[in-house]
PDB file of N, CA and C in Angstrom:
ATOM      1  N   UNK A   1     131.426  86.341 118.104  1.00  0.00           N
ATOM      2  CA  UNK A   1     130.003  86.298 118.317  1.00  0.00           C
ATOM      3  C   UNK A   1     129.329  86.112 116.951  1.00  0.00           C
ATOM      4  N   UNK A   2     128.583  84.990 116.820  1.00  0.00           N
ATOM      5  CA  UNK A   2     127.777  85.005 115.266  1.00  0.00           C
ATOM      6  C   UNK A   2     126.561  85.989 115.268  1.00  0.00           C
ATOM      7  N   UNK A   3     126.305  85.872 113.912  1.00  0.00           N
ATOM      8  CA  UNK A   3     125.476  86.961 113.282  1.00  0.00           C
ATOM      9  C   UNK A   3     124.160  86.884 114.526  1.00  0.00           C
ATOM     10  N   UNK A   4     123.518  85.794 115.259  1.00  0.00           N
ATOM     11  CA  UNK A   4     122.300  85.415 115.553  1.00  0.00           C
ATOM     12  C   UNK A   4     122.217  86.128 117.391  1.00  0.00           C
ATOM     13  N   UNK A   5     123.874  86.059 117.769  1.00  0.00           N
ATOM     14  CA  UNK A   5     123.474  86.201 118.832  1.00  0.00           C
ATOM     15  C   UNK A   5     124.046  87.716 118.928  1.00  0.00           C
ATOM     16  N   UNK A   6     124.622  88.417 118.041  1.00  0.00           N
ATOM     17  CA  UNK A   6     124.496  89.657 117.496  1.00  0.00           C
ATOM     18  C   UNK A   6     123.341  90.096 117.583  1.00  0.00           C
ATOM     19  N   UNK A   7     122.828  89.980 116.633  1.00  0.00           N
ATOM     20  CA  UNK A   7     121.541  90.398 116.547  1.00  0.00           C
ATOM     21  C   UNK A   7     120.098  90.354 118.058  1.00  0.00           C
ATOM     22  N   UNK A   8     120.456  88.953 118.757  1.00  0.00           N
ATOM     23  CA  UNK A   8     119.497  88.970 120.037  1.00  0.00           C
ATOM     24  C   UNK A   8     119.948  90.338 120.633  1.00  0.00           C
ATOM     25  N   UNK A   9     121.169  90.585 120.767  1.00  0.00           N
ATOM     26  CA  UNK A   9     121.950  91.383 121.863  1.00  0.00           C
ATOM     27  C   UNK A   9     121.207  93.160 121.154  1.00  0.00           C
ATOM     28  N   UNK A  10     121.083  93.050 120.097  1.00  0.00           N
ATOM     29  CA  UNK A  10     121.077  94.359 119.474  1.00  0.00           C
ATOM     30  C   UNK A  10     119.428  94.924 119.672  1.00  0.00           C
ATOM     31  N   UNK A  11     118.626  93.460 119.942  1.00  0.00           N
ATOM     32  CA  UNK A  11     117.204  93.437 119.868  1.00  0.00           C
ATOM     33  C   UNK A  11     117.205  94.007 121.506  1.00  0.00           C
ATOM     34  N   UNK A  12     117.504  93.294 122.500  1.00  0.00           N
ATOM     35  CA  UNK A  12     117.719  93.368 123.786  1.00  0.00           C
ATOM     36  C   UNK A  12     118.213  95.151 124.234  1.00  0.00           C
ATOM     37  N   UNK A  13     118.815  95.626 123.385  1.00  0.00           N
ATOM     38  CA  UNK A  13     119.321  97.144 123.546  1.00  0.00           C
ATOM     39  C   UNK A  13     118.176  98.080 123.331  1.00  0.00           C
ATOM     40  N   UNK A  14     117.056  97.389 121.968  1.00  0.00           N
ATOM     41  CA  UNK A  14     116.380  98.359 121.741  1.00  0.00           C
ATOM     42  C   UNK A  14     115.017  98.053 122.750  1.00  0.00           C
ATOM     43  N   UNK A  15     114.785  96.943 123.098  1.00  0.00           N
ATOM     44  CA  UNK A  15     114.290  97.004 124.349  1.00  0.00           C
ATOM     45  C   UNK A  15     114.118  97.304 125.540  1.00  0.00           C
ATOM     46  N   UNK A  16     115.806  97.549 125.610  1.00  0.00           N
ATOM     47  CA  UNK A  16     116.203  98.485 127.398  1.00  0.00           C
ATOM     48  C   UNK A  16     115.878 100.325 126.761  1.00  0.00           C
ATOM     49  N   UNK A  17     116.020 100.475 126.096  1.00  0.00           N
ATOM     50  CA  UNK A  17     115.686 102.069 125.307  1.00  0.00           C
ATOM     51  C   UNK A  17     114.575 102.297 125.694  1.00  0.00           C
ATOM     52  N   UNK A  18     113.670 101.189 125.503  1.00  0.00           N
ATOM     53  CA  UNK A  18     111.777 101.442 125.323  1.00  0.00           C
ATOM     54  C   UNK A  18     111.565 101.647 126.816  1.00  0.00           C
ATOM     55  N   UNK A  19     112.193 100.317 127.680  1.00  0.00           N
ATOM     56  CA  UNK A  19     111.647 100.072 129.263  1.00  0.00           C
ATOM     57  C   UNK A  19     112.485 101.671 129.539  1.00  0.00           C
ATOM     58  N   UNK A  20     114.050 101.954 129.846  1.00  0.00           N
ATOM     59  CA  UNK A  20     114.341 102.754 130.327  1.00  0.00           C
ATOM     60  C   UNK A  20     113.184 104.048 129.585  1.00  0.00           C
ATOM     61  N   UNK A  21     112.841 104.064 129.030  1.00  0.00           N
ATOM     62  CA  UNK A  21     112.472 105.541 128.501  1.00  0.00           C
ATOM     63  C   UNK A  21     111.007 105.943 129.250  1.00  0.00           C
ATOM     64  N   UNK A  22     110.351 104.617 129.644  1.00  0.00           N
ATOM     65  CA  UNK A  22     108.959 104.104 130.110  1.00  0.00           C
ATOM     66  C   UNK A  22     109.184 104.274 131.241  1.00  0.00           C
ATOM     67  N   UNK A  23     110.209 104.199 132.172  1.00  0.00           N
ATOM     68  CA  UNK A  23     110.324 104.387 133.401  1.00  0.00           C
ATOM     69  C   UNK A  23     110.757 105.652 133.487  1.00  0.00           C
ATOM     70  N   UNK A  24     111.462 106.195 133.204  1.00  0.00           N
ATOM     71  CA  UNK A  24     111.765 107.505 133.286  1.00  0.00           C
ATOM     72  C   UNK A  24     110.883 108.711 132.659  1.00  0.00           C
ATOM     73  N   UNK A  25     109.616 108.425 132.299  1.00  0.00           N
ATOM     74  CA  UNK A  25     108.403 108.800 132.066  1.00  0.00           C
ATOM     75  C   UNK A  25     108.775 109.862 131.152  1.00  0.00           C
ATOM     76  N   UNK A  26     109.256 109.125 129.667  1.00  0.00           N
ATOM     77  CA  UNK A  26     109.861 110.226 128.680  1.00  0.00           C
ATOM     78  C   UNK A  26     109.019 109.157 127.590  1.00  0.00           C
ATOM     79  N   UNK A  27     109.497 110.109 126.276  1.00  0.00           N
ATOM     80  CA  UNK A  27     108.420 109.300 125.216  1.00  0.00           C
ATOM     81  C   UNK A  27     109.135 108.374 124.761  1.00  0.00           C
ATOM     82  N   UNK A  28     108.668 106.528 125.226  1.00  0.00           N
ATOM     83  CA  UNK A  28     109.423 105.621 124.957  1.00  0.00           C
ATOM     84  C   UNK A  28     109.457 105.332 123.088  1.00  0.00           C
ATOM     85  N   UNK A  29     108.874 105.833 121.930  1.00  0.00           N
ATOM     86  CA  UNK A  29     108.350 105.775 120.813  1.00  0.00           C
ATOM     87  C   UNK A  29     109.801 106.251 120.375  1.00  0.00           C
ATOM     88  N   UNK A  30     110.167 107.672 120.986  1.00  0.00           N
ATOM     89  CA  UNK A  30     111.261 108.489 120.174  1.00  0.00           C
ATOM     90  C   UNK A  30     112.323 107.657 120.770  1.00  0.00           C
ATOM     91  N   UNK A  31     112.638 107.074 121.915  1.00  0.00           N
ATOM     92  CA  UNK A  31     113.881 106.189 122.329  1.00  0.00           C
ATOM     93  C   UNK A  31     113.732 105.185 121.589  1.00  0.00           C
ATOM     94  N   UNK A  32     112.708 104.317 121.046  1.00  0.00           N
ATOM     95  CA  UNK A  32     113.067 103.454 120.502  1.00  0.00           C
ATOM     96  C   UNK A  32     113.635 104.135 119.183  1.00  0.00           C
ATOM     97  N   UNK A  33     112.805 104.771 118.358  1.00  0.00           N
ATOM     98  CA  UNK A  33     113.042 105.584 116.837  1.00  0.00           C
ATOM     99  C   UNK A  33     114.862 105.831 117.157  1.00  0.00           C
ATOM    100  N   UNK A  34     114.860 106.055 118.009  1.00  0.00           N
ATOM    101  CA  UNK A  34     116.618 107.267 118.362  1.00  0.00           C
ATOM    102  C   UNK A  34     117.567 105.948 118.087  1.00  0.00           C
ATOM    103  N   UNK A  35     117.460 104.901 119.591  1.00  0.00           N
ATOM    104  CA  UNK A  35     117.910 103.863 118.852  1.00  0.00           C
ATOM    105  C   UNK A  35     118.105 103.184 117.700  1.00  0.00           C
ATOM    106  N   UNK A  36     117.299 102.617 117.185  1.00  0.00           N
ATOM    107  CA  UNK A  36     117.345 101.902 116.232  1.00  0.00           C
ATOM    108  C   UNK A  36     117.587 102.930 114.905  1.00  0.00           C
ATOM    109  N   UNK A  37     118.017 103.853 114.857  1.00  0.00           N
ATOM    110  CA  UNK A  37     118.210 104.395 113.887  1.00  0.00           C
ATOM    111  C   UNK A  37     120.040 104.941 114.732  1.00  0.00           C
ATOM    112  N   UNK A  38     120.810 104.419 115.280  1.00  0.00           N
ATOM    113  CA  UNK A  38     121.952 104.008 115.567  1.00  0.00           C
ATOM    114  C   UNK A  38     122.322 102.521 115.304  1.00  0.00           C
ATOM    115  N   UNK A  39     121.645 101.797 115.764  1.00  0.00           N
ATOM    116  CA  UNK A  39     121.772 100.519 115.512  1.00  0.00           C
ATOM    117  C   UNK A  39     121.966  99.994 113.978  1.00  0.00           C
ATOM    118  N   UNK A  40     120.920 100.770 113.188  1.00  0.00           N
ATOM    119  CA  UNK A  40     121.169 100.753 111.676  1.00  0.00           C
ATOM    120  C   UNK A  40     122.547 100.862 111.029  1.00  0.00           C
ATOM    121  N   UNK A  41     123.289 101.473 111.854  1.00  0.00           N
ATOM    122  CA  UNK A  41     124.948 101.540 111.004  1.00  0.00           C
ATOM    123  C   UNK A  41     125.524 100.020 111.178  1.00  0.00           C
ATOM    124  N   UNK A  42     124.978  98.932 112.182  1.00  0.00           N
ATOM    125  CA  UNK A  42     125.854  98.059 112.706  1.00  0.00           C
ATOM    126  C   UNK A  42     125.193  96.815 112.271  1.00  0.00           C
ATOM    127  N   UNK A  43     123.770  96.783 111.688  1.00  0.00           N
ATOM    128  CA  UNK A  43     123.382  95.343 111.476  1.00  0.00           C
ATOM    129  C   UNK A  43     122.894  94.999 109.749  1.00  0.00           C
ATOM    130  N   UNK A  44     124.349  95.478 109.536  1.00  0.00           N
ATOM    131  CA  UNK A  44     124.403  95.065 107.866  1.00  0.00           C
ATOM    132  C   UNK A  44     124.055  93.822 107.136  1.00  0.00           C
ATOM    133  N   UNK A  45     124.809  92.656 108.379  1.00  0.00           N
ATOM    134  CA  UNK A  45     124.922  91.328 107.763  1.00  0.00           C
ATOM    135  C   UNK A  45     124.199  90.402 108.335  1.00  0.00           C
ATOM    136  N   UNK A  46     123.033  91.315 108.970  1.00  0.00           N
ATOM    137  CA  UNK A  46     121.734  90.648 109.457  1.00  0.00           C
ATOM    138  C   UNK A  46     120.335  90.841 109.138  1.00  0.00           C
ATOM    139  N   UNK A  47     119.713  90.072 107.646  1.00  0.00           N
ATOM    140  CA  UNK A  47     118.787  90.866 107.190  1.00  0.00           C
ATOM    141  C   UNK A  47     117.839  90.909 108.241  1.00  0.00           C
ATOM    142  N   UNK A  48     117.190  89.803 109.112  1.00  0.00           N
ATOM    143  CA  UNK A  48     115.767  89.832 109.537  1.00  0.00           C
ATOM    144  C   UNK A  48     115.930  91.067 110.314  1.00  0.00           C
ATOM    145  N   UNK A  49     117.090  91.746 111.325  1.00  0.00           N
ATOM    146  CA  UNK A  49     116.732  92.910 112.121  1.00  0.00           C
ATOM    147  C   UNK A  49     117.067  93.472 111.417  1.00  0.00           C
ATOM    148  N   UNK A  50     118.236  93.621 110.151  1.00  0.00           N
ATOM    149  CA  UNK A  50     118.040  95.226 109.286  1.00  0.00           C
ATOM    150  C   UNK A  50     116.215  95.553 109.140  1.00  0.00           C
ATOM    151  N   UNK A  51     115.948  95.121 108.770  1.00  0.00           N
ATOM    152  CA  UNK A  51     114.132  94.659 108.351  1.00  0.00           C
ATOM    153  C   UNK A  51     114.115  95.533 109.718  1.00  0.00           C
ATOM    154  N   UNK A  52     113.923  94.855 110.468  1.00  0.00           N
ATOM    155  CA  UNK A  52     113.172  95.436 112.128  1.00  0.00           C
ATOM    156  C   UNK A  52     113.356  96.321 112.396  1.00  0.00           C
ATOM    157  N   UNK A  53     115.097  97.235 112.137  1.00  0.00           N
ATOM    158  CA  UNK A  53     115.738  97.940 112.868  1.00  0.00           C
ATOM    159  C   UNK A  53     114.959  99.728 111.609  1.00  0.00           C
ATOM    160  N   UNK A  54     115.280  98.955 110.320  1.00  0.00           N
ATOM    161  CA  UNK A  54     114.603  99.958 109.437  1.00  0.00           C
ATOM    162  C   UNK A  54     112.724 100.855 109.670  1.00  0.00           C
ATOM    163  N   UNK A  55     112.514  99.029 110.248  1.00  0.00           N
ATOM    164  CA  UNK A  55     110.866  99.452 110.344  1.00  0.00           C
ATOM    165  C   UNK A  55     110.823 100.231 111.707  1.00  0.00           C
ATOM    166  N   UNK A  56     111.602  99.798 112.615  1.00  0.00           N
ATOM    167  CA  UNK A  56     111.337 100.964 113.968  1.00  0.00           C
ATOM    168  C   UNK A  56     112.017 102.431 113.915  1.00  0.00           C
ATOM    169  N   UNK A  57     112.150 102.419 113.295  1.00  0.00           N
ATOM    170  CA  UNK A  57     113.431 103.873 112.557  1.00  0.00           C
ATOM    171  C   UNK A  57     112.448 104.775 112.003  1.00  0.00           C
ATOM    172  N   UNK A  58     111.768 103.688 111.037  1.00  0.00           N
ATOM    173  CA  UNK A  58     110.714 104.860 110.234  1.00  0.00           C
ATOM    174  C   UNK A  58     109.086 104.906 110.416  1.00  0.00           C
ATOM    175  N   UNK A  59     108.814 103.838 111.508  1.00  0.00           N
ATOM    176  CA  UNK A  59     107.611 103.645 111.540  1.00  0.00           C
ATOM    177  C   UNK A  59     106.996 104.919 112.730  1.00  0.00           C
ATOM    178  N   UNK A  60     105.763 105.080 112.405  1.00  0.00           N
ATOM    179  CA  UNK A  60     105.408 106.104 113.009  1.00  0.00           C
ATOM    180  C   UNK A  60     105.439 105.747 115.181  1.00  0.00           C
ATOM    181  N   UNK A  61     104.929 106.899 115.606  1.00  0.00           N
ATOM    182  CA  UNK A  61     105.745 106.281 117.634  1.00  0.00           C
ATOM    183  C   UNK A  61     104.637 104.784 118.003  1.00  0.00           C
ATOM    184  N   UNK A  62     103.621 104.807 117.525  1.00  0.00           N
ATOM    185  CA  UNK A  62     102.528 103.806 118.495  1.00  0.00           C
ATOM    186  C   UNK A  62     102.953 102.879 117.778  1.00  0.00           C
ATOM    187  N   UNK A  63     103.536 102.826 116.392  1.00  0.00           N
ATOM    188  CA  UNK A  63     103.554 101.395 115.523  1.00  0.00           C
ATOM    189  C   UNK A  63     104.748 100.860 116.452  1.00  0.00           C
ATOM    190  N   UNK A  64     105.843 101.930 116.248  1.00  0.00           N
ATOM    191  CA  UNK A  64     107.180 101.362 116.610  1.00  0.00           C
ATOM    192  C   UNK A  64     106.878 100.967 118.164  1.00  0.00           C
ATOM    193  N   UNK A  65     106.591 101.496 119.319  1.00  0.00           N
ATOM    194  CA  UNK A  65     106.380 100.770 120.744  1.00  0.00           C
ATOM    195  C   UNK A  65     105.471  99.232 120.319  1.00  0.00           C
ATOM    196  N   UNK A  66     104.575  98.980 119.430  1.00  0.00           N
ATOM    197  CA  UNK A  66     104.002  98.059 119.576  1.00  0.00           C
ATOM    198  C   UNK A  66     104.713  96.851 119.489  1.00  0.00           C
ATOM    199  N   UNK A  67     104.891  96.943 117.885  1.00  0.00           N
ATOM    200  CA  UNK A  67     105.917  96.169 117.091  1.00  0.00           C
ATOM    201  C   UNK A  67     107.265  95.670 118.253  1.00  0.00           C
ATOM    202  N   UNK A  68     107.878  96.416 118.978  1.00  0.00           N
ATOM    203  CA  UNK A  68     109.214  95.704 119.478  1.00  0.00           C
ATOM    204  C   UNK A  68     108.619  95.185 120.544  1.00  0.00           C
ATOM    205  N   UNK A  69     107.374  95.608 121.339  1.00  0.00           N
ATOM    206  CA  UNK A  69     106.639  95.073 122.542  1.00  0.00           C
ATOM    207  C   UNK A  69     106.013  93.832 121.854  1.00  0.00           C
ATOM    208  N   UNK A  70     105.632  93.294 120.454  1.00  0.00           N
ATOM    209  CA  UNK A  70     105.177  91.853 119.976  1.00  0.00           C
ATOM    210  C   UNK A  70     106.594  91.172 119.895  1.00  0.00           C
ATOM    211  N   UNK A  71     107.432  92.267 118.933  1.00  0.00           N
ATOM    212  CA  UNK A  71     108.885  91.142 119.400  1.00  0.00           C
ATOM    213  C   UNK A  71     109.437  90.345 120.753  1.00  0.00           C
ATOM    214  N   UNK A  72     109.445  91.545 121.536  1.00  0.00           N
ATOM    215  CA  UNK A  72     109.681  91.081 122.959  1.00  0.00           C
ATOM    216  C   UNK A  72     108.918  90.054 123.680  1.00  0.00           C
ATOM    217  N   UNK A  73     107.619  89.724 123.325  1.00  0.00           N
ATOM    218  CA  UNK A  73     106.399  88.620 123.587  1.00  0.00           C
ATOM    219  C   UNK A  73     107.301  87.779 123.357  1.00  0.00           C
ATOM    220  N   UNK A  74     107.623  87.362 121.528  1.00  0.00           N
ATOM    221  CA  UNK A  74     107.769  86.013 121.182  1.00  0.00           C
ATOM    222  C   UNK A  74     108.967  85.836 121.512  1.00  0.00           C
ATOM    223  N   UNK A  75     109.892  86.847 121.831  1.00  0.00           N
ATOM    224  CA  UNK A  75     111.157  86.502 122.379  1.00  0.00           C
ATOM    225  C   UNK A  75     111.405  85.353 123.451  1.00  0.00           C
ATOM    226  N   UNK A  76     110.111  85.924 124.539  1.00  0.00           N
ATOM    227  CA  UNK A  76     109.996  85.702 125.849  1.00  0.00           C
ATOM    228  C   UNK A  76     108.982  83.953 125.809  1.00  0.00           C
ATOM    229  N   UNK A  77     108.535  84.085 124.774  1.00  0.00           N
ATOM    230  CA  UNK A  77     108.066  82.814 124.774  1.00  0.00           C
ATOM    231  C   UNK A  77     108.421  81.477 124.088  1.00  0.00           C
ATOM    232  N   UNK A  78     109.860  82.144 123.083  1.00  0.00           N
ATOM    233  CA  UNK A  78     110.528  81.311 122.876  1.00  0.00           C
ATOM    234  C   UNK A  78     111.533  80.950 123.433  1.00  0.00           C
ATOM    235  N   UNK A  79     111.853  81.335 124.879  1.00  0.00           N
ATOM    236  CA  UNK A  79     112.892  81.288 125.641  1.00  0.00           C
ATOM    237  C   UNK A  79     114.176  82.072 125.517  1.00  0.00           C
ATOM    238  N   UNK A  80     113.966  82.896 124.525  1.00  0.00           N
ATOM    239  CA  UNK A  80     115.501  83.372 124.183  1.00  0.00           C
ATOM    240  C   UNK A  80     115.772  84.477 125.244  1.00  0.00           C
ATOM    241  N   UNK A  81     114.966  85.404 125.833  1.00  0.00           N
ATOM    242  CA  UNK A  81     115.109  86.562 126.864  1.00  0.00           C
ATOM    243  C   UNK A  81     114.649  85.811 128.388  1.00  0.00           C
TER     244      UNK A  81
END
């Protein structure tokens, strides 16, 4: 699997974190934070989501739900999800 579709797959995880956490009417902010601060051990040799995975890790809960909910937009409108 190359670095690119690594990385979609890893984006796609921290997205099912947010929805599952949103449906199960828990705080989707700390599922994403929880995630992506696992994910951080695994996307060494991928700067643009180290970048992403760092900023949802440490960014405060409303930044981090926003931020992967704009990712998930352009995902969806660039056809990749």
């Amino acid at each position: 699997m190359d670095a690119r579709q690594r990385g979609l797959n890893d984006i796609v995880v921290l997205l099912l974190a947010m929805r599952l956490a949103q449906v199960e009417r828990r705080d989707a902010a700390q599922a994403v934070r929880r995630c992506a601060k696992r994910l951080s051990f695994r996307v060494g040799y991928y700067p643009e989501l180290q970048k992403l995975v760092y900023l949802l890790a440490t960014a405060t809960p409303n930044m981090a739900v926003n931020t992967l909910t704009k990712v998930e937009r352009n995902l969806r409108h660039g056809g990749a999800l």
